[in-house]
C-alpha atoms as a PDB file:
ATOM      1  CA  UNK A   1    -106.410 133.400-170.616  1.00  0.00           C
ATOM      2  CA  UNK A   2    -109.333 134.286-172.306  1.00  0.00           C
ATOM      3  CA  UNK A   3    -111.470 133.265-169.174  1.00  0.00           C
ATOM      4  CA  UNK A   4    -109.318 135.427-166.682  1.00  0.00           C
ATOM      5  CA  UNK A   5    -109.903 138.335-169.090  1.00  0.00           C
ATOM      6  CA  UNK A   6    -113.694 137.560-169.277  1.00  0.00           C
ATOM      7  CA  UNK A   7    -113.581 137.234-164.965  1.00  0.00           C
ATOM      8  CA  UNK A   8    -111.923 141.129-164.490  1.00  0.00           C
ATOM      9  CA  UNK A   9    -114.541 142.550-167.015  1.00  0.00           C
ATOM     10  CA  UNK A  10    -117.956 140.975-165.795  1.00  0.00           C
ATOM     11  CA  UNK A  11    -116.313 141.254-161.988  1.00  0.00           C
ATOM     12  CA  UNK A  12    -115.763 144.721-162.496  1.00  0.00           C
ATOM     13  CA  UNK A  13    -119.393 145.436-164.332  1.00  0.00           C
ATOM     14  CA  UNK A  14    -121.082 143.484-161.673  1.00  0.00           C
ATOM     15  CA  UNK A  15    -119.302 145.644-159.033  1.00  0.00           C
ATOM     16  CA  UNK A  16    -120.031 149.573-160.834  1.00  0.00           C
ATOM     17  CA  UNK A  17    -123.888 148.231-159.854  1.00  0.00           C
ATOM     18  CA  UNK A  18    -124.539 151.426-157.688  1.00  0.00           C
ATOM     19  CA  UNK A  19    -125.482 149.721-154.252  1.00  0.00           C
ATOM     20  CA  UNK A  20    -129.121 151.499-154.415  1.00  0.00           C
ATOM     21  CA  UNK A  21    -129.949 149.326-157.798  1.00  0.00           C
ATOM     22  CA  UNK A  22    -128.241 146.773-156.574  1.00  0.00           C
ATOM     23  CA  UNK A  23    -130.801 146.326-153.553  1.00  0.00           C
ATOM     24  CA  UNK A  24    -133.354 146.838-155.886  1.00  0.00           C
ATOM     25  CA  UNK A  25    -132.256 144.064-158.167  1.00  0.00           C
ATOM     26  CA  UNK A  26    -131.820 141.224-155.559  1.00  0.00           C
ATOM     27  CA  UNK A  27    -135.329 141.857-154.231  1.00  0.00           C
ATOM     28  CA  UNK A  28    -136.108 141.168-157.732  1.00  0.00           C
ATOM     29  CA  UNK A  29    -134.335 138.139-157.848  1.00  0.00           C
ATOM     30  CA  UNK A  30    -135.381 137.174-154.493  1.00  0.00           C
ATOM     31  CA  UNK A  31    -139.518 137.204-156.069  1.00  0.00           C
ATOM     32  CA  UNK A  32    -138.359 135.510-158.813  1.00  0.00           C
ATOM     33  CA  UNK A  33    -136.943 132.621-157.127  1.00  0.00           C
ATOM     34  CA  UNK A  34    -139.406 132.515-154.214  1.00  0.00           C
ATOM     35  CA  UNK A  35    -142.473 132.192-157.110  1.00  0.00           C
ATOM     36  CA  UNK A  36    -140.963 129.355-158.952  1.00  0.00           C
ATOM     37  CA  UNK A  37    -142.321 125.970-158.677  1.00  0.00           C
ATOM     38  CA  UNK A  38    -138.549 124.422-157.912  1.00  0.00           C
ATOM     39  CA  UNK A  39    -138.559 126.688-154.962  1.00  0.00           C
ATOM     40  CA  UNK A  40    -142.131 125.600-153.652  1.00  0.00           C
ATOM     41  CA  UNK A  41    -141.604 121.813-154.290  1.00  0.00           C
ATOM     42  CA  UNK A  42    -137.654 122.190-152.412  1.00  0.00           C
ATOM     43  CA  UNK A  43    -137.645 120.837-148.780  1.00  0.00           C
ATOM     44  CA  UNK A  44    -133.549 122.133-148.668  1.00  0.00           C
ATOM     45  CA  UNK A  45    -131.772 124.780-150.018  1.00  0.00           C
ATOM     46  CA  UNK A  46    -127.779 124.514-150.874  1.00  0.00           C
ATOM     47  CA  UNK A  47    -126.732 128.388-151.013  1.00  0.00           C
ATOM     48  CA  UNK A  48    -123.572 130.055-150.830  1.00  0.00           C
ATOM     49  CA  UNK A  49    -123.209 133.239-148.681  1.00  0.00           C
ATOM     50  CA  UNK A  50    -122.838 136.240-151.206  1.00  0.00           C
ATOM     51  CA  UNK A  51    -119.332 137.905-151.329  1.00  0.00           C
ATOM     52  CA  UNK A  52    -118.900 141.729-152.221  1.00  0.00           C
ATOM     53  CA  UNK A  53    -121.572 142.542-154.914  1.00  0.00           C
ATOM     54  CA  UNK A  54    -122.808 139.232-155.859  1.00  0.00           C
ATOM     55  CA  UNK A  55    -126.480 138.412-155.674  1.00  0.00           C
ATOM     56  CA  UNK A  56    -127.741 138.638-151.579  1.00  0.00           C
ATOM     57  CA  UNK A  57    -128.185 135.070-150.307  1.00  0.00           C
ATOM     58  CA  UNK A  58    -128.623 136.675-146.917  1.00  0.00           C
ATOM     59  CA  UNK A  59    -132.462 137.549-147.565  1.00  0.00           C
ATOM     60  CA  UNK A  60    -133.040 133.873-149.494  1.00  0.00           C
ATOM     61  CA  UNK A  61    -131.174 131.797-146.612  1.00  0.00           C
ATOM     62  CA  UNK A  62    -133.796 133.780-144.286  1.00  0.00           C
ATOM     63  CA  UNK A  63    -136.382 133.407-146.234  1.00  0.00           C
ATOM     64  CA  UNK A  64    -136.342 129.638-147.060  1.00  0.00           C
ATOM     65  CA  UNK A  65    -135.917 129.230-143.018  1.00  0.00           C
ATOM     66  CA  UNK A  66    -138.762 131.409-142.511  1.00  0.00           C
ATOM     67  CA  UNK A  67    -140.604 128.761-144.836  1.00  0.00           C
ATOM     68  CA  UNK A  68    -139.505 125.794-143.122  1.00  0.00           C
ATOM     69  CA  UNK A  69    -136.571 124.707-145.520  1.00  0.00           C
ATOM     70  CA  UNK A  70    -133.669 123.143-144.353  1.00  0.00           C
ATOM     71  CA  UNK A  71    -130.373 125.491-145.139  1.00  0.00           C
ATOM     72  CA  UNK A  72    -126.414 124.240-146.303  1.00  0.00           C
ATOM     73  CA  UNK A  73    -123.574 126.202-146.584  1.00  0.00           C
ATOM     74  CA  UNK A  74    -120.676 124.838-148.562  1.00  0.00           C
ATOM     75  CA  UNK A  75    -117.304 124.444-146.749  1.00  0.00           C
ATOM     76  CA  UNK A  76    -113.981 124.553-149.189  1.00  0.00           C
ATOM     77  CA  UNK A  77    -111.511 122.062-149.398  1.00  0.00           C
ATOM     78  CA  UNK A  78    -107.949 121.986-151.001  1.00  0.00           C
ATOM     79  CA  UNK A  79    -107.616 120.136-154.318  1.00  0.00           C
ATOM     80  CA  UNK A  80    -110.978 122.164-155.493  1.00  0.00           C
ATOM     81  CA  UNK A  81    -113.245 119.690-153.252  1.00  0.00           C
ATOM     82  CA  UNK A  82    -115.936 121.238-151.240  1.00  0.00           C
ATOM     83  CA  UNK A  83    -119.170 120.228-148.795  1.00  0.00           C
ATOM     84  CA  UNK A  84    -122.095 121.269-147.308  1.00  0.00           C
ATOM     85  CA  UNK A  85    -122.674 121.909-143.663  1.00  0.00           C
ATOM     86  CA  UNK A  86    -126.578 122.280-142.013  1.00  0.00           C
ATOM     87  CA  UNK A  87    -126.648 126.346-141.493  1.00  0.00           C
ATOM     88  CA  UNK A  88    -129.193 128.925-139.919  1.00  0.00           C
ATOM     89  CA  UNK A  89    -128.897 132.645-139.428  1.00  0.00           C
ATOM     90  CA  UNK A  90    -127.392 133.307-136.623  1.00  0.00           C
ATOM     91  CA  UNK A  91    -125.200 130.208-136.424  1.00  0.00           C
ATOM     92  CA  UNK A  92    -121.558 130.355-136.362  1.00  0.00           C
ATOM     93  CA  UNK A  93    -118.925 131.082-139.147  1.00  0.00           C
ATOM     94  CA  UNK A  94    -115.351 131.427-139.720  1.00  0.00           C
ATOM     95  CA  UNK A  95    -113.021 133.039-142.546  1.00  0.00           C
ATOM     96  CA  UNK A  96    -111.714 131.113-145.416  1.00  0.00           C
ATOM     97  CA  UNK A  97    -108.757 131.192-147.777  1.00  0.00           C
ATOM     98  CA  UNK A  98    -111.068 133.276-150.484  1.00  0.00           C
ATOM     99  CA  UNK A  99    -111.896 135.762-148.325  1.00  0.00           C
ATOM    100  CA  UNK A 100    -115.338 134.594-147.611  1.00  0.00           C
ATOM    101  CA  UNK A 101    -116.987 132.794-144.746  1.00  0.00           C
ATOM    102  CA  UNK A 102    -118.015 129.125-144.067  1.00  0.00           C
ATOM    103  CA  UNK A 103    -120.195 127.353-141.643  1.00  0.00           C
ATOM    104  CA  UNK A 104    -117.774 125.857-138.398  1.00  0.00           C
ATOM    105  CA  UNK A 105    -117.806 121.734-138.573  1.00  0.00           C
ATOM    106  CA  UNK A 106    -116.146 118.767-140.772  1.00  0.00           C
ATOM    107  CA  UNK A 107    -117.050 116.577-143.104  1.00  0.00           C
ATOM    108  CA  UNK A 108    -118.530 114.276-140.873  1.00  0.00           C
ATOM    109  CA  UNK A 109    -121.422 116.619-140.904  1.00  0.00           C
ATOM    110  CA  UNK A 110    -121.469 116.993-144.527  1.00  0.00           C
ATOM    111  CA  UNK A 111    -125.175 116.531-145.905  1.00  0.00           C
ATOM    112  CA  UNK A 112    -125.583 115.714-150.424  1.00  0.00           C
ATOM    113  CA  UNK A 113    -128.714 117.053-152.086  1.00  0.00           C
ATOM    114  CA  UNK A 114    -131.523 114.817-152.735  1.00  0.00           C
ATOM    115  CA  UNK A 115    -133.119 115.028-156.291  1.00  0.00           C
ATOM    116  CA  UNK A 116    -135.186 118.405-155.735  1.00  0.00           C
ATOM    117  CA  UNK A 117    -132.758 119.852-153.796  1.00  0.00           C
ATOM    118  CA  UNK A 118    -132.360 123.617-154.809  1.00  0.00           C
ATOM    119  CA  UNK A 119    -128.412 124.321-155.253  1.00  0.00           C
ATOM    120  CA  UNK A 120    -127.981 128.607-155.514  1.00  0.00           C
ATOM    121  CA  UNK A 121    -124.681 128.710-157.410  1.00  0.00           C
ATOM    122  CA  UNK A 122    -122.500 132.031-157.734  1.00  0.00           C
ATOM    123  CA  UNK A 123    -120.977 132.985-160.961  1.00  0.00           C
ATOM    124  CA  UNK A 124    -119.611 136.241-162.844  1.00  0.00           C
ATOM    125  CA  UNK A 125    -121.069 135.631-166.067  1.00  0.00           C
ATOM    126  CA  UNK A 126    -124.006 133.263-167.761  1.00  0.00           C
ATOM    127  CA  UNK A 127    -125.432 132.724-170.647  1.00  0.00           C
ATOM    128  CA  UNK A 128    -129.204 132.084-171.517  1.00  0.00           C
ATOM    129  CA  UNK A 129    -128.852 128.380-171.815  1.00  0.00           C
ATOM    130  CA  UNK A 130    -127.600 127.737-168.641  1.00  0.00           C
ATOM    131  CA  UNK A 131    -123.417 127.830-168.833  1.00  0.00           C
ATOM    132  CA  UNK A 132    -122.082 129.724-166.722  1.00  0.00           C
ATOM    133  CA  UNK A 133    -118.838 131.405-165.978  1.00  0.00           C
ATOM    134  CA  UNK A 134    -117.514 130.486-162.418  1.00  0.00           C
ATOM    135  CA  UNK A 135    -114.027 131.935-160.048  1.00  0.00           C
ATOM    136  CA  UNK A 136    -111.904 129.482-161.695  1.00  0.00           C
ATOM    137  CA  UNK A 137    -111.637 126.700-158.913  1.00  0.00           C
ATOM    138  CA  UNK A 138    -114.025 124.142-160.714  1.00  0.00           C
ATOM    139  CA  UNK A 139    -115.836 123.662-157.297  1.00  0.00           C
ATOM    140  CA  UNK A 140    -119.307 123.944-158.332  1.00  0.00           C
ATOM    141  CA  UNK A 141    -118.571 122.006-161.509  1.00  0.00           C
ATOM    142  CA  UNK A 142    -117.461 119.248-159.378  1.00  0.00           C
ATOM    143  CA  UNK A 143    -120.311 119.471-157.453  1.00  0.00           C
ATOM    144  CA  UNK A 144    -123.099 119.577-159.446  1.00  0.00           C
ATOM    145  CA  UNK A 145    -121.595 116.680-161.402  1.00  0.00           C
ATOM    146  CA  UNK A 146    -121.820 114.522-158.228  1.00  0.00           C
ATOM    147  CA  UNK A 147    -125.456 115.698-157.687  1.00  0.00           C
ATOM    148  CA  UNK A 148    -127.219 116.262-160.999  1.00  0.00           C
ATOM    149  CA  UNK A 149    -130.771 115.616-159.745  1.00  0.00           C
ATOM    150  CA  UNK A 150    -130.814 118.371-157.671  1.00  0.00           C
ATOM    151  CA  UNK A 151    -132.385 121.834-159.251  1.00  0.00           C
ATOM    152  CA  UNK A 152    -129.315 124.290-159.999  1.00  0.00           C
ATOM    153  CA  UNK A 153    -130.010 127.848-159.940  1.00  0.00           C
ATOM    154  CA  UNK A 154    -127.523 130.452-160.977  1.00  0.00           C
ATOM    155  CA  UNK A 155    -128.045 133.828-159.642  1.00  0.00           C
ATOM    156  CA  UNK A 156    -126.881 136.866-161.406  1.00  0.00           C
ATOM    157  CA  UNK A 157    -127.816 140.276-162.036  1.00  0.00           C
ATOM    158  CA  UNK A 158    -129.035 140.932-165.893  1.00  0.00           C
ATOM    159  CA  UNK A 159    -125.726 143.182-166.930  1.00  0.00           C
ATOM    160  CA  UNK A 160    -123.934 139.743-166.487  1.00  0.00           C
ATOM    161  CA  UNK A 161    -125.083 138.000-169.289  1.00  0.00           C
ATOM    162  CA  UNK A 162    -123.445 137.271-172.452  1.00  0.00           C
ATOM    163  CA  UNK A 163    -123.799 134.665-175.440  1.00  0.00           C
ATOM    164  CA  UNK A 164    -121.205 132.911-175.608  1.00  0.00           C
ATOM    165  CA  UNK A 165    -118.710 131.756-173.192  1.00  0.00           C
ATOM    166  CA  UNK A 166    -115.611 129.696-173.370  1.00  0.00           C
ATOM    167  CA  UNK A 167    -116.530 126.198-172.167  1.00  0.00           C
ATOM    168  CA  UNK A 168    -114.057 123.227-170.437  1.00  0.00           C
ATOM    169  CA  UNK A 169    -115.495 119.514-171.107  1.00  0.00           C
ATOM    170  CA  UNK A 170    -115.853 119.529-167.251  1.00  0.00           C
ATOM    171  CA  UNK A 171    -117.856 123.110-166.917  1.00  0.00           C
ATOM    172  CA  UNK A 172    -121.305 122.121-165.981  1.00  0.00           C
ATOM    173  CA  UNK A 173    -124.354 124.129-166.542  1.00  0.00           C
ATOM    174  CA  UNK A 174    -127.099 125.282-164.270  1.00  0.00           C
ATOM    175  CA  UNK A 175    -130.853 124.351-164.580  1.00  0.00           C
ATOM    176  CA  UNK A 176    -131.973 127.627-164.477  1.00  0.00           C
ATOM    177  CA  UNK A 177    -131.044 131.282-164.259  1.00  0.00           C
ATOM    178  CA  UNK A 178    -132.326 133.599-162.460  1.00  0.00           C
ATOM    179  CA  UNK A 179    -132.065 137.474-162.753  1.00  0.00           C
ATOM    180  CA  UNK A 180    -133.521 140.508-162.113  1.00  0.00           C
ATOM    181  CA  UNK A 181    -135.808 140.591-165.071  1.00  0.00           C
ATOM    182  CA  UNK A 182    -136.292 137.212-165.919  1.00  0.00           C
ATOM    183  CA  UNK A 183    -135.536 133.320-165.600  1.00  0.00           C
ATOM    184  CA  UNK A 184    -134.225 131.387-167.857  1.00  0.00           C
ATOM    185  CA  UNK A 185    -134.838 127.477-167.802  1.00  0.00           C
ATOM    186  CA  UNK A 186    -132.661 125.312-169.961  1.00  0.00           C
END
């Protein structure tokens, strides 16, 4: 319960973001991540596309094409599973059960990070150390258990973070956090 309570409030503060600071905040976050080291070293990016007033993905997916990286959208499964499918601007995608969009193709395309991998993972609250507080499907927490070589970055705007959050033995933890004003590495 006290997780659903903690997903209205930070949902709701992350979404009062007037859309003019907003913009200004993810091309903050966009510098941020293009000037880190993990970013330069990365030969593939895992990203999600950004739903309703997350962090824009749009402008990083662009930009890591732009810089010859390789780009993976994930696709969602039932039973909280998910994979990554090869993705470029322009390319195909189709609605999904949460409202957002996925690349078209199965699992037979599905591509796992390498150790160095960057993996962007979306969130509604973080705290400095790296835990984060996700929709409630476990998804990324599966994931990134699978795959703990590759560089996790959590995006999130700064009015996001807290201290403390309630943690499940199977919530995993991003490598690093990155917000408007700041990263944090853990």
């Amino acid at each position: 319960m006290e997780k659903a309570l903690l997903r209205h409030h930070y949902r709701a503060l992350r979404d009062s973001l007037p859309l003019a600071q907003r913009n200004a905040y993810n091309a903050r976050i966009l510098r941020h991540l293009l000037e880190s080291p993990d970013y330069h070293r990365a030969r593939r990016v895992f990203s999600y596309l950004n739903f309703e007033s997350e962090v824009d993905t749009h402008a990083i997916l662009l930009q890591a094409q732009a810089d010859g990286k390789a780009t993976f959208l994930p696709v969602t499964q039932k039973g909280g599973q998910m994979y990554f499918l090869p993705w470029k601007i322009g390319e195909a995608l189709k609605p999904c059960a949460f409202g957002v969009t996925e690349p078209v193709g199965g699992p037979e395309k599905a591509v796992a990070p390498c150790p160095g991998d960057l993996i962007l993972v979306p969130g509604l609250a973080f705290c400095p150390t790296g835990e984060r507080l996700g929709y409630g499907g476990g998804y990324y927490d599966r994931f990134l258990t699978a795959y703990p070589a590759a560089v996790s970055i959590g995006l999130f705007f700064e009015l996001q973070q807290c201290f403390t959050l309630p943690q499940d033995p199977w919530d995993m933890p991003v490598s690093i956090i990155i917000t408007e004003q700041r990263v944090f590495l853990r």
